[in-house]
PDB file of N, CA and C in Angstrom:
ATOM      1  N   UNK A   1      13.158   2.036  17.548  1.00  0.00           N
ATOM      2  CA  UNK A   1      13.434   2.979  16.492  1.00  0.00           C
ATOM      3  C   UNK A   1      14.005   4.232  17.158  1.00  0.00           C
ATOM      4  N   UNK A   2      15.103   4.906  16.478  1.00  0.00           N
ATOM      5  CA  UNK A   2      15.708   6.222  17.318  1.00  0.00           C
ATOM      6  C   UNK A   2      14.887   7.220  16.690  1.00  0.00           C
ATOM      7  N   UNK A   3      15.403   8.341  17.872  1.00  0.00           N
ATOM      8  CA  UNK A   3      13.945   9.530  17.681  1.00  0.00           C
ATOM      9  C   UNK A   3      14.635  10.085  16.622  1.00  0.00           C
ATOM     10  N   UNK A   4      15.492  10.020  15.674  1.00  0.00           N
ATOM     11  CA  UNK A   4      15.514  11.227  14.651  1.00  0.00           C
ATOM     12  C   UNK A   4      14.841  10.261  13.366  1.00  0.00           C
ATOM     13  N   UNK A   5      15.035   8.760  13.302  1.00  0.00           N
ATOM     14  CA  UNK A   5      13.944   8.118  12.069  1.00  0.00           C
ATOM     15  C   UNK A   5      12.697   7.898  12.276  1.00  0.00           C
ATOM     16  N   UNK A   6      12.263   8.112  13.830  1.00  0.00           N
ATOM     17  CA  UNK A   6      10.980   7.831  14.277  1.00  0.00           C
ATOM     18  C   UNK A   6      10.297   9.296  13.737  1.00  0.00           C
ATOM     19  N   UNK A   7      10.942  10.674  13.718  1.00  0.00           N
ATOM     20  CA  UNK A   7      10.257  12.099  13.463  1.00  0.00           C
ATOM     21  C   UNK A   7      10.410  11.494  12.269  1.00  0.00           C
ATOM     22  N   UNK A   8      11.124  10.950  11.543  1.00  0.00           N
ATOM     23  CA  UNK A   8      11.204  11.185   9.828  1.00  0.00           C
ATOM     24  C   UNK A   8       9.987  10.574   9.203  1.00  0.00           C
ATOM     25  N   UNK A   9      10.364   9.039   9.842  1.00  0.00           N
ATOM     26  CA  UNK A   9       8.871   8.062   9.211  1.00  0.00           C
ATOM     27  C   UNK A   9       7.851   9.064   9.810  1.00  0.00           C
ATOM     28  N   UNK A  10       7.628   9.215  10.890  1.00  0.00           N
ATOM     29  CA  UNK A  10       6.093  10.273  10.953  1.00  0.00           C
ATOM     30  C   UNK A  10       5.877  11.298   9.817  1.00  0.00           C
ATOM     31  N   UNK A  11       7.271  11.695   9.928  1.00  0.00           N
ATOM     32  CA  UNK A  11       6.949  12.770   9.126  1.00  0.00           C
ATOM     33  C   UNK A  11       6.385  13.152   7.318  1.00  0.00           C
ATOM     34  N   UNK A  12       6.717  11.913   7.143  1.00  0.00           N
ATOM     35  CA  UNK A  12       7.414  10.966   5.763  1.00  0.00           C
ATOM     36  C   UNK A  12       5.650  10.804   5.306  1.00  0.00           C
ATOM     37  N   UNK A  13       5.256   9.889   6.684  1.00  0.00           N
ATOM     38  CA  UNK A  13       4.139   9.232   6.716  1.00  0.00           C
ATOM     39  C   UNK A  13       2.527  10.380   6.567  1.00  0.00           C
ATOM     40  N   UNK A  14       2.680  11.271   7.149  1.00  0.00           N
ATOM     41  CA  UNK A  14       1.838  12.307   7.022  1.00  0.00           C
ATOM     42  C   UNK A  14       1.890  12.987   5.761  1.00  0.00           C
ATOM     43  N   UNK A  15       2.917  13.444   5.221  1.00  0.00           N
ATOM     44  CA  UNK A  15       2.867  13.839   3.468  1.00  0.00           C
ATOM     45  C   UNK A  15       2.337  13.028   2.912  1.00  0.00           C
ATOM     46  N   UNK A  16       2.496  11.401   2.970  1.00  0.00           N
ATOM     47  CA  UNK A  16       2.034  10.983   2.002  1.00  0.00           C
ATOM     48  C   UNK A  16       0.265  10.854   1.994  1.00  0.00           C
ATOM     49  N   UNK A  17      -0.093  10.783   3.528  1.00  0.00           N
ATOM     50  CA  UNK A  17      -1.563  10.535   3.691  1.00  0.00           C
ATOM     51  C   UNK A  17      -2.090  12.337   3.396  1.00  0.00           C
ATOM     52  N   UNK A  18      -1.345  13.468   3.343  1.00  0.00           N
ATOM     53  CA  UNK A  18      -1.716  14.634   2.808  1.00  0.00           C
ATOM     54  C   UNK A  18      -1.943  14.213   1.331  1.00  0.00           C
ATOM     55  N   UNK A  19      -0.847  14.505   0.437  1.00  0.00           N
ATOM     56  CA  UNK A  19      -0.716  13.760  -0.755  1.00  0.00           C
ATOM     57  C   UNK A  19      -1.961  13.025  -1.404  1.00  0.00           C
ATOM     58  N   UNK A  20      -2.251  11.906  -0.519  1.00  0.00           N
ATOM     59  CA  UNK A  20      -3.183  10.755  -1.176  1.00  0.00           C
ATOM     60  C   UNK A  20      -4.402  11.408  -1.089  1.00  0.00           C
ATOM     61  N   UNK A  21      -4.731  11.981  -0.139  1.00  0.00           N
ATOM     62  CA  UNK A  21      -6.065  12.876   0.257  1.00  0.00           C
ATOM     63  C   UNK A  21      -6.107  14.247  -0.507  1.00  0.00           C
ATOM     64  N   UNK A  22      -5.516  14.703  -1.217  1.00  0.00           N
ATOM     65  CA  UNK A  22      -5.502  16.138  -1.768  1.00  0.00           C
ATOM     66  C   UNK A  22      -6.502  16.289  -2.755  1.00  0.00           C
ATOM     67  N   UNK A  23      -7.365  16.928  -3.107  1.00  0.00           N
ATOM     68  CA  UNK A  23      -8.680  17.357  -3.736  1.00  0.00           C
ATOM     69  C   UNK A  23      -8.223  18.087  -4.676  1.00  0.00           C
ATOM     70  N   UNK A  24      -6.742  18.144  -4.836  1.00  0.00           N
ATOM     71  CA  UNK A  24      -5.758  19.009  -5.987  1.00  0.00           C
ATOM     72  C   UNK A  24      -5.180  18.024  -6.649  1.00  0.00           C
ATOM     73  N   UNK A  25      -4.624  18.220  -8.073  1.00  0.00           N
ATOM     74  CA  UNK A  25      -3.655  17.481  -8.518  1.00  0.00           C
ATOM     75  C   UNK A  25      -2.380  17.718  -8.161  1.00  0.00           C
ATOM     76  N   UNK A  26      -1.493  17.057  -7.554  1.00  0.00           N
ATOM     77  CA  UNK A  26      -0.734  16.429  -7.223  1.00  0.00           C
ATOM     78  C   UNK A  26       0.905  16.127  -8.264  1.00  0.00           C
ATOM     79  N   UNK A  27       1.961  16.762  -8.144  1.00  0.00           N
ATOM     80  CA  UNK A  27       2.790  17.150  -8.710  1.00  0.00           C
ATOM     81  C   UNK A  27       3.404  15.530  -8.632  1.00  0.00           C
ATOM     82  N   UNK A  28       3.290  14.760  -9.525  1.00  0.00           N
ATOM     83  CA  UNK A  28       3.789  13.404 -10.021  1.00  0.00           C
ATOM     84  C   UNK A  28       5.431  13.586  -9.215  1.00  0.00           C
ATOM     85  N   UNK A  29       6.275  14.262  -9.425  1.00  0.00           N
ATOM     86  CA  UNK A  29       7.670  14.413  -8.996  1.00  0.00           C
ATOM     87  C   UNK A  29       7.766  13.948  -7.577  1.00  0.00           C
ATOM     88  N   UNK A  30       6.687  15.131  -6.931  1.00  0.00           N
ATOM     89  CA  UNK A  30       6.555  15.358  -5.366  1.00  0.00           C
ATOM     90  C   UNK A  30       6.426  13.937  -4.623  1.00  0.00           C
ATOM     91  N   UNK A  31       5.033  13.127  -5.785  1.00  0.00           N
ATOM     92  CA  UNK A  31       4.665  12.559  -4.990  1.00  0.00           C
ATOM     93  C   UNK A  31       5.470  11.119  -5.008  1.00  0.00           C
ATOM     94  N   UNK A  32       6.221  10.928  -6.015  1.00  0.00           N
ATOM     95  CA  UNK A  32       7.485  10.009  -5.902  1.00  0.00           C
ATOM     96  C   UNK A  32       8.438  10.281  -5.218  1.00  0.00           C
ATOM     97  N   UNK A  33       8.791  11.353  -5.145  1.00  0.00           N
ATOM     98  CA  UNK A  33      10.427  11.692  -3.810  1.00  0.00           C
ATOM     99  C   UNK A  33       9.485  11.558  -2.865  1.00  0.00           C
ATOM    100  N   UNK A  34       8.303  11.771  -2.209  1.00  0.00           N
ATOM    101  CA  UNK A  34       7.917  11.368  -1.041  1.00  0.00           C
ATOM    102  C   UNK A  34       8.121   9.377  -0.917  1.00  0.00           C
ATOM    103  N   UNK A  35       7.246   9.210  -1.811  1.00  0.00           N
ATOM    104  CA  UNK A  35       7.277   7.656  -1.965  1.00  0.00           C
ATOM    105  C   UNK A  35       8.845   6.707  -1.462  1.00  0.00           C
ATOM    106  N   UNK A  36       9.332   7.568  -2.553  1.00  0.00           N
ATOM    107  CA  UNK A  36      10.783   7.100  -2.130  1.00  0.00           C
ATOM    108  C   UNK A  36      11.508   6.766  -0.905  1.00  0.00           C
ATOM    109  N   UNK A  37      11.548   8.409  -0.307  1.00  0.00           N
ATOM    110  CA  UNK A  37      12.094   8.787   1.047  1.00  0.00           C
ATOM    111  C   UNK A  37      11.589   7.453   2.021  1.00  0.00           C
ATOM    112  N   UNK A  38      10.363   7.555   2.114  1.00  0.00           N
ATOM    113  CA  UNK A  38       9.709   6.915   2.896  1.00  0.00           C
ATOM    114  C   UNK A  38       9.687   5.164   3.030  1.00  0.00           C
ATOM    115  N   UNK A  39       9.871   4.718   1.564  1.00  0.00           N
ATOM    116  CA  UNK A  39       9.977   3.076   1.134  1.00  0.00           C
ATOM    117  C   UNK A  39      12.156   3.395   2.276  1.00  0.00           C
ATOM    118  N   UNK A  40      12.607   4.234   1.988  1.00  0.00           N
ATOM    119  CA  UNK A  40      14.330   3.991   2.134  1.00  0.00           C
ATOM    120  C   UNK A  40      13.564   4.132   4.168  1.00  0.00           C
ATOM    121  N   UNK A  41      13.058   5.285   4.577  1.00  0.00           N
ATOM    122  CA  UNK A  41      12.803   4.696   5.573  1.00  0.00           C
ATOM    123  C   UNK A  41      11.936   3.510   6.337  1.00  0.00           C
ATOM    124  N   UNK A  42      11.447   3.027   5.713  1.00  0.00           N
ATOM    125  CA  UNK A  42      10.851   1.642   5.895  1.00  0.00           C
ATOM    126  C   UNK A  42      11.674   0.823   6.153  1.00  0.00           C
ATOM    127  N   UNK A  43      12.247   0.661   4.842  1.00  0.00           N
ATOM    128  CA  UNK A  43      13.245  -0.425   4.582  1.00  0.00           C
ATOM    129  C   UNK A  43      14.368  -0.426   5.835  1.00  0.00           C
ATOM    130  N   UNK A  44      14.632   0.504   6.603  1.00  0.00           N
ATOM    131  CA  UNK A  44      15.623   0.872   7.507  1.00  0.00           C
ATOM    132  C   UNK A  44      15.382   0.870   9.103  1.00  0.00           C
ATOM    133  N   UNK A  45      14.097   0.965   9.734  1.00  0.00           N
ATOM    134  CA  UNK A  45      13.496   0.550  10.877  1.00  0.00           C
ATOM    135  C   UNK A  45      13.188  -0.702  11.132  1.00  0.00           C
ATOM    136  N   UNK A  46      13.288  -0.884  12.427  1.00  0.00           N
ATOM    137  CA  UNK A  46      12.651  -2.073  12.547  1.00  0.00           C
ATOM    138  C   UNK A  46      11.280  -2.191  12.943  1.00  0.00           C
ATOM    139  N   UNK A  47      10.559  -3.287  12.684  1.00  0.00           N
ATOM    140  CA  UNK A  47       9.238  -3.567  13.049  1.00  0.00           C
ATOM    141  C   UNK A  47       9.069  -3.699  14.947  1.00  0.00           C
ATOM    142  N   UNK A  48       8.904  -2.710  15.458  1.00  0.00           N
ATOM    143  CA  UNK A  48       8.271  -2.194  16.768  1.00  0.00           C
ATOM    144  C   UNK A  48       7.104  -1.720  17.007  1.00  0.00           C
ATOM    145  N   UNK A  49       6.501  -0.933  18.443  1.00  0.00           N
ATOM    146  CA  UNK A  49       5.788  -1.093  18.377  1.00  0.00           C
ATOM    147  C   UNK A  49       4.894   0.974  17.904  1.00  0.00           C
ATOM    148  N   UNK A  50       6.647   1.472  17.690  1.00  0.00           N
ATOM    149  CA  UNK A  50       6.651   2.696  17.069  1.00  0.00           C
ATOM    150  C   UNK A  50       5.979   2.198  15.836  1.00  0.00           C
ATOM    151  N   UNK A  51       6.888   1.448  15.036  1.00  0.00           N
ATOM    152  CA  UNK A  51       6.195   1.056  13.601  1.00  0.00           C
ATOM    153  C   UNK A  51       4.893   0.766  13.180  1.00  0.00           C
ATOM    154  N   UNK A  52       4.690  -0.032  14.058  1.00  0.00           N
ATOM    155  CA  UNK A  52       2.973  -0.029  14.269  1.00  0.00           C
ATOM    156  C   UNK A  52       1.763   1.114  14.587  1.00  0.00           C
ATOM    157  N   UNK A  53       2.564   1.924  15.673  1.00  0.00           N
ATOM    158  CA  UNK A  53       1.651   3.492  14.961  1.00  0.00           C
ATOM    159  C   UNK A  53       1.434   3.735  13.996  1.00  0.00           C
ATOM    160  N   UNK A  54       2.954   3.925  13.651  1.00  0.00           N
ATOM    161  CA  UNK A  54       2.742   5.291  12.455  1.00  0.00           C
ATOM    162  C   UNK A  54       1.710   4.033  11.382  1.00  0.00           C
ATOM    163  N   UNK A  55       2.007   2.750  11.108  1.00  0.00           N
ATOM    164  CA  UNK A  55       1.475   2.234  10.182  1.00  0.00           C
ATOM    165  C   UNK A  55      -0.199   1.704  10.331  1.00  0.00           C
ATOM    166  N   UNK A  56      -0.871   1.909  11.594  1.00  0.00           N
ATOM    167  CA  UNK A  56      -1.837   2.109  12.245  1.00  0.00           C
ATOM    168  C   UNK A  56      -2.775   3.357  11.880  1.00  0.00           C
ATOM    169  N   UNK A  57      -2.122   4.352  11.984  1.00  0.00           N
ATOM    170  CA  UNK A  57      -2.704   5.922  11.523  1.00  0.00           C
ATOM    171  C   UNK A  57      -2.389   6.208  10.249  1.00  0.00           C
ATOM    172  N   UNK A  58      -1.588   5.552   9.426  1.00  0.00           N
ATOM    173  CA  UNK A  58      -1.355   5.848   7.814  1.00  0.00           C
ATOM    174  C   UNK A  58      -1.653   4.531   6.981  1.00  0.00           C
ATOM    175  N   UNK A  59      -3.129   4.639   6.662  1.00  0.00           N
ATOM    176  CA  UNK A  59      -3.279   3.810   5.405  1.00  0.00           C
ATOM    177  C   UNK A  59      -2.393   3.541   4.837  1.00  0.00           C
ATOM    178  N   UNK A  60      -2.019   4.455   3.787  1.00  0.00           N
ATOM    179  CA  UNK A  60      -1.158   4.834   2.614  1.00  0.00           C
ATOM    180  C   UNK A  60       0.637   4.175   3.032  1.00  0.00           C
ATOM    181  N   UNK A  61       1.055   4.949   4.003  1.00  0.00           N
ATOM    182  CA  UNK A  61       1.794   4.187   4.559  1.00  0.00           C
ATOM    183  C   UNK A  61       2.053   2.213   4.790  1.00  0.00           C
ATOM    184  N   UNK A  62       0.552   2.229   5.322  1.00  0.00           N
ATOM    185  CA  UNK A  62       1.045   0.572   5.457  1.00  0.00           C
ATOM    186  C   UNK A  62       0.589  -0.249   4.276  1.00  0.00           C
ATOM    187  N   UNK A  63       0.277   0.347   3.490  1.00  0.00           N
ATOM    188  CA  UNK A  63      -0.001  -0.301   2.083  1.00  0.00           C
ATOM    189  C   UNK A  63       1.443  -0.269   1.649  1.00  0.00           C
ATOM    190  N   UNK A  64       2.187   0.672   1.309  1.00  0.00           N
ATOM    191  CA  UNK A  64       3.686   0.836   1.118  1.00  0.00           C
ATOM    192  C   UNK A  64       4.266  -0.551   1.872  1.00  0.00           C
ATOM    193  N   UNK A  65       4.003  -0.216   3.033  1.00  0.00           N
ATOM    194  CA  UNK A  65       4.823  -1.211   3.802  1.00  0.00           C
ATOM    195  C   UNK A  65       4.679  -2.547   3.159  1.00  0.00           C
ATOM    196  N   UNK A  66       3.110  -2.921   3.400  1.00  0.00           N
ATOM    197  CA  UNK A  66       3.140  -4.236   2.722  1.00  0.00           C
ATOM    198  C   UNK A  66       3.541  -4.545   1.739  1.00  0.00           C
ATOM    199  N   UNK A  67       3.599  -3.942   0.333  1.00  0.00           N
ATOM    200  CA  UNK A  67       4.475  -4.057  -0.970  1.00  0.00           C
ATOM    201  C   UNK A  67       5.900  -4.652  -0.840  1.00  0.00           C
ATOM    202  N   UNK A  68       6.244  -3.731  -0.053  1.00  0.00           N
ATOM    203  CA  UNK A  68       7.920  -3.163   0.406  1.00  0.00           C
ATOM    204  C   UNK A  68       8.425  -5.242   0.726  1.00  0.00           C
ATOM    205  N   UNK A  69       6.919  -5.761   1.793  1.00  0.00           N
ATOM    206  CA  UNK A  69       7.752  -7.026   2.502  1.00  0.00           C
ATOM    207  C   UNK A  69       7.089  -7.783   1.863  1.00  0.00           C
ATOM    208  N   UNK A  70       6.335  -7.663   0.429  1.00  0.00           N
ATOM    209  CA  UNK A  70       5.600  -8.781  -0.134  1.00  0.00           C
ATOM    210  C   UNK A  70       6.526  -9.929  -0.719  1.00  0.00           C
ATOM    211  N   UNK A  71       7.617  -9.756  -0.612  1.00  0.00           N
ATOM    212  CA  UNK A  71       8.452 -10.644  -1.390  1.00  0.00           C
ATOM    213  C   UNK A  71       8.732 -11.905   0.023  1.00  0.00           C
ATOM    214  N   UNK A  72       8.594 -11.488   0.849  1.00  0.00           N
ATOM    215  CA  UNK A  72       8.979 -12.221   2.499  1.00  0.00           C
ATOM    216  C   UNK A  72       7.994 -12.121   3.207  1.00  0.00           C
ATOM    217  N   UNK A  73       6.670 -11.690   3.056  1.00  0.00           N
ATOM    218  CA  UNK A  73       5.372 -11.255   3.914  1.00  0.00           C
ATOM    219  C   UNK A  73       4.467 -11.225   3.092  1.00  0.00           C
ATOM    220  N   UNK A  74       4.134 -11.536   1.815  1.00  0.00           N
ATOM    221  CA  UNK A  74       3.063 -11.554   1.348  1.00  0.00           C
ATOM    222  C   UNK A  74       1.629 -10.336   1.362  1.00  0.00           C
ATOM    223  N   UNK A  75       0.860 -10.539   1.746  1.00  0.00           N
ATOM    224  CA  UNK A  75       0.175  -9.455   2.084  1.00  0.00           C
ATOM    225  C   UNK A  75      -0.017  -9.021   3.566  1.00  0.00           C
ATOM    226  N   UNK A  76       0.950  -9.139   4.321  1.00  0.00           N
ATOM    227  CA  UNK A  76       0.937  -9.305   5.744  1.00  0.00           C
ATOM    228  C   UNK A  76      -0.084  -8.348   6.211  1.00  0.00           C
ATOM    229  N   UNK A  77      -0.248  -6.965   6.337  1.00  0.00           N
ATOM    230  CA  UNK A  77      -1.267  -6.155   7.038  1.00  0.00           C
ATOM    231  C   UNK A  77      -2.657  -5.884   6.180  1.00  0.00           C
ATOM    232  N   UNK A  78      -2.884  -7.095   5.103  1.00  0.00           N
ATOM    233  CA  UNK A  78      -4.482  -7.072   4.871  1.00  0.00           C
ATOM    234  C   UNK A  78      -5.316  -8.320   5.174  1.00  0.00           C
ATOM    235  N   UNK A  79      -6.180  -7.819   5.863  1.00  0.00           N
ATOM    236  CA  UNK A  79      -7.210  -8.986   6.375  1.00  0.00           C
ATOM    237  C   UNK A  79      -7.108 -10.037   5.088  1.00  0.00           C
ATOM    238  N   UNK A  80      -7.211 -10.940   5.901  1.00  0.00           N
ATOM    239  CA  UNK A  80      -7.153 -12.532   4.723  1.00  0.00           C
ATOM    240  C   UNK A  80      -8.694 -12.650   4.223  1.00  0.00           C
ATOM    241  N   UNK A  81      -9.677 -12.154   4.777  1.00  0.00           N
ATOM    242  CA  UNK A  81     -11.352 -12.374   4.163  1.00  0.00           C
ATOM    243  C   UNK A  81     -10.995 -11.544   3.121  1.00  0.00           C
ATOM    244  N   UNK A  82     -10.628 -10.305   2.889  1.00  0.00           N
ATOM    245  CA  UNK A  82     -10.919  -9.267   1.805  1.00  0.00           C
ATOM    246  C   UNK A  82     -10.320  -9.316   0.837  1.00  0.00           C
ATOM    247  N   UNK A  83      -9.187 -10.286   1.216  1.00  0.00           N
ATOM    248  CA  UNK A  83      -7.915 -10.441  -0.047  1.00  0.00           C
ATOM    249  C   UNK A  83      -8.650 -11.907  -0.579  1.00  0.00           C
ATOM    250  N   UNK A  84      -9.003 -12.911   0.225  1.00  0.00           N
ATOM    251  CA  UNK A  84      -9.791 -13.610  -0.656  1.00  0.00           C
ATOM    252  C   UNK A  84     -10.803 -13.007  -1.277  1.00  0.00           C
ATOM    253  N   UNK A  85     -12.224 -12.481  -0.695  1.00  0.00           N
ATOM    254  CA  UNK A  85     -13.327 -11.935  -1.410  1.00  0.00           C
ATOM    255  C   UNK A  85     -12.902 -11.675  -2.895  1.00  0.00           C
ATOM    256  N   UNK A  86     -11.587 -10.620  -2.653  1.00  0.00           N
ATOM    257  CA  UNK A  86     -11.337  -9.737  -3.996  1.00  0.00           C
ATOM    258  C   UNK A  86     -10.949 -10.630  -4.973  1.00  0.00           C
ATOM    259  N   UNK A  87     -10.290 -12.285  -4.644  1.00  0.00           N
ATOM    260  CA  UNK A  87      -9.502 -13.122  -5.565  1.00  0.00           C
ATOM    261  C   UNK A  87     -10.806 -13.693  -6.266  1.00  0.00           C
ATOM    262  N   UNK A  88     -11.891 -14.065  -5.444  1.00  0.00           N
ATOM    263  CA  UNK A  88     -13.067 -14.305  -5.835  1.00  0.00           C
ATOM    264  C   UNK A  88     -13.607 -13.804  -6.920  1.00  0.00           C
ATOM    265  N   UNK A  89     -13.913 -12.040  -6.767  1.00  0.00           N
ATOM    266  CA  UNK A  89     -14.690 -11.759  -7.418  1.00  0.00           C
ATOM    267  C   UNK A  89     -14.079 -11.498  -8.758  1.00  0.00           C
ATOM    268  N   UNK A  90     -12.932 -11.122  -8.494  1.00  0.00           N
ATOM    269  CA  UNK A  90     -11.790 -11.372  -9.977  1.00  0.00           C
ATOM    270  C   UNK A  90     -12.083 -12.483 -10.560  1.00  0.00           C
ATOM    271  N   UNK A  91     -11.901 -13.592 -10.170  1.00  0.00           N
ATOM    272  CA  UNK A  91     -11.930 -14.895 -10.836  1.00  0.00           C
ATOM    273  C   UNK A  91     -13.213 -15.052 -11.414  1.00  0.00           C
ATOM    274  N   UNK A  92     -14.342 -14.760 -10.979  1.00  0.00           N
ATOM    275  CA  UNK A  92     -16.065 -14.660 -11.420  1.00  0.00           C
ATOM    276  C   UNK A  92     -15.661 -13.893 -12.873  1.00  0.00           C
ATOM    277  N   UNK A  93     -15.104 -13.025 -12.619  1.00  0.00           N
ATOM    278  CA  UNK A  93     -15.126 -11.942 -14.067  1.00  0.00           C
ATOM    279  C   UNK A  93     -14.236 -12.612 -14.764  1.00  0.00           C
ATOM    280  N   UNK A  94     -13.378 -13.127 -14.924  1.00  0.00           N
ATOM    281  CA  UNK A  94     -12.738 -13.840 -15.638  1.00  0.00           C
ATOM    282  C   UNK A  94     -13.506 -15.103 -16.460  1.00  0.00           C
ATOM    283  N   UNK A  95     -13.855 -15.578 -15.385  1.00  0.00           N
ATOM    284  CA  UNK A  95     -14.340 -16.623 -16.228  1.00  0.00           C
ATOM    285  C   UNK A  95     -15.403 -16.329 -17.149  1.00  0.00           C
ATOM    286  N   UNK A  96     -16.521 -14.721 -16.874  1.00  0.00           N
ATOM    287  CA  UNK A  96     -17.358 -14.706 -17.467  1.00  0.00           C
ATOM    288  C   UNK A  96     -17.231 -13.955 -19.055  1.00  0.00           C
ATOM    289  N   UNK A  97     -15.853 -13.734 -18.445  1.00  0.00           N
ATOM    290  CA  UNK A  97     -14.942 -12.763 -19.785  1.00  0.00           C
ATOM    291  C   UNK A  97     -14.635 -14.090 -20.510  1.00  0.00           C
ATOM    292  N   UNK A  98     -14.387 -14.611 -20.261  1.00  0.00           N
ATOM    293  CA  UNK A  98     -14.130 -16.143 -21.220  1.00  0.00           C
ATOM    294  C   UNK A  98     -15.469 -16.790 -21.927  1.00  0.00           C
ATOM    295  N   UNK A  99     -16.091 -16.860 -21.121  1.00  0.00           N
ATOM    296  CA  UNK A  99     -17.510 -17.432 -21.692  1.00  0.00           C
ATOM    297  C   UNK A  99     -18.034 -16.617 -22.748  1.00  0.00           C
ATOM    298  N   UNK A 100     -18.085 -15.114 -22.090  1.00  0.00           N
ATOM    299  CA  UNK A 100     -18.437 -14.686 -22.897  1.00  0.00           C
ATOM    300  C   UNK A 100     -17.788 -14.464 -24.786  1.00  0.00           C
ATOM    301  N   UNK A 101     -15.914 -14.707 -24.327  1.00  0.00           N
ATOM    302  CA  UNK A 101     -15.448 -14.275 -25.306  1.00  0.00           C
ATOM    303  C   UNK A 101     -15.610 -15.907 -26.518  1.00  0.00           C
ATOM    304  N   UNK A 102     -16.073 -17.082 -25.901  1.00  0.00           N
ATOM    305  CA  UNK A 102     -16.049 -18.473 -26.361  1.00  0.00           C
ATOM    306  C   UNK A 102     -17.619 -18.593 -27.302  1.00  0.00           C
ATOM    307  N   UNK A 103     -18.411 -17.888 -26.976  1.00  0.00           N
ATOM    308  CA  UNK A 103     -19.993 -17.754 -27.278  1.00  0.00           C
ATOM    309  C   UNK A 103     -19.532 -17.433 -28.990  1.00  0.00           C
ATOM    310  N   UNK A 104     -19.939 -18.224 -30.073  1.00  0.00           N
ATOM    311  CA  UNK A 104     -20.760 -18.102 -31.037  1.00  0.00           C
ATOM    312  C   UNK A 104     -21.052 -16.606 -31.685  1.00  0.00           C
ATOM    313  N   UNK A 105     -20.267 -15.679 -32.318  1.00  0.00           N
ATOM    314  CA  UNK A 105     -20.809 -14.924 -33.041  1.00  0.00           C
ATOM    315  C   UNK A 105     -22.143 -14.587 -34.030  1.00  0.00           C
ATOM    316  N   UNK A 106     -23.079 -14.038 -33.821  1.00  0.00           N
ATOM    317  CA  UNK A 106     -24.184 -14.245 -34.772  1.00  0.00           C
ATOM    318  C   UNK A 106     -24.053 -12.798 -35.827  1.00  0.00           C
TER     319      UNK A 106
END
């Protein structure tokens, strides 16, 4: 990655983990032109081992990321136990939302 997109994604990458963390509300505008900027620099680096910092130290960031390559990567940077667990416990509620909605009115 060259050093003027490597300062940007850092830079890109820290607003947004400011942003996500703010104990303020958060100017909807702001926090989409950040979003933005940052998905156009994604989309534009390559996967190194720069990339892996910044997406290492920014949650928020590599959640982006993963979205960004879900169409070709699936959920690539979330553990496979937690993404099952969660399909799990979804599916439990579902079904009990059904049962429940199939039960006999009295």
């Amino acid at each position: 990655m060259n050093t003027t997109a490597s300062k940007n994604l850092v830079m890109l990458a820290r607003m947004l983990e400011r942003l996500d963390r703010s104990e303020d509300a958060v100017d909807p505008q702001q926090y989409r032109g950040v979003v933005e900027h940052l998905s156009e620099a994604l989309r534009t680096v390559r996967n190194d081992a720069a990339l892996e910092a910044v997406l290492s130290a920014s949650p928020a960031t590599a959640e982006l990321y993963e979205n960004l390559q879900y169409e070709h990567a699936g959920l690539c940077r979330s553990p496979l136990e937690a993404g099952l667990n969660a399909e799990l416990v979804a599916r439990a509620a579902i079904d009990a939302a059904r049962r429940s909605a199939a039960q006999p009115k009295h």
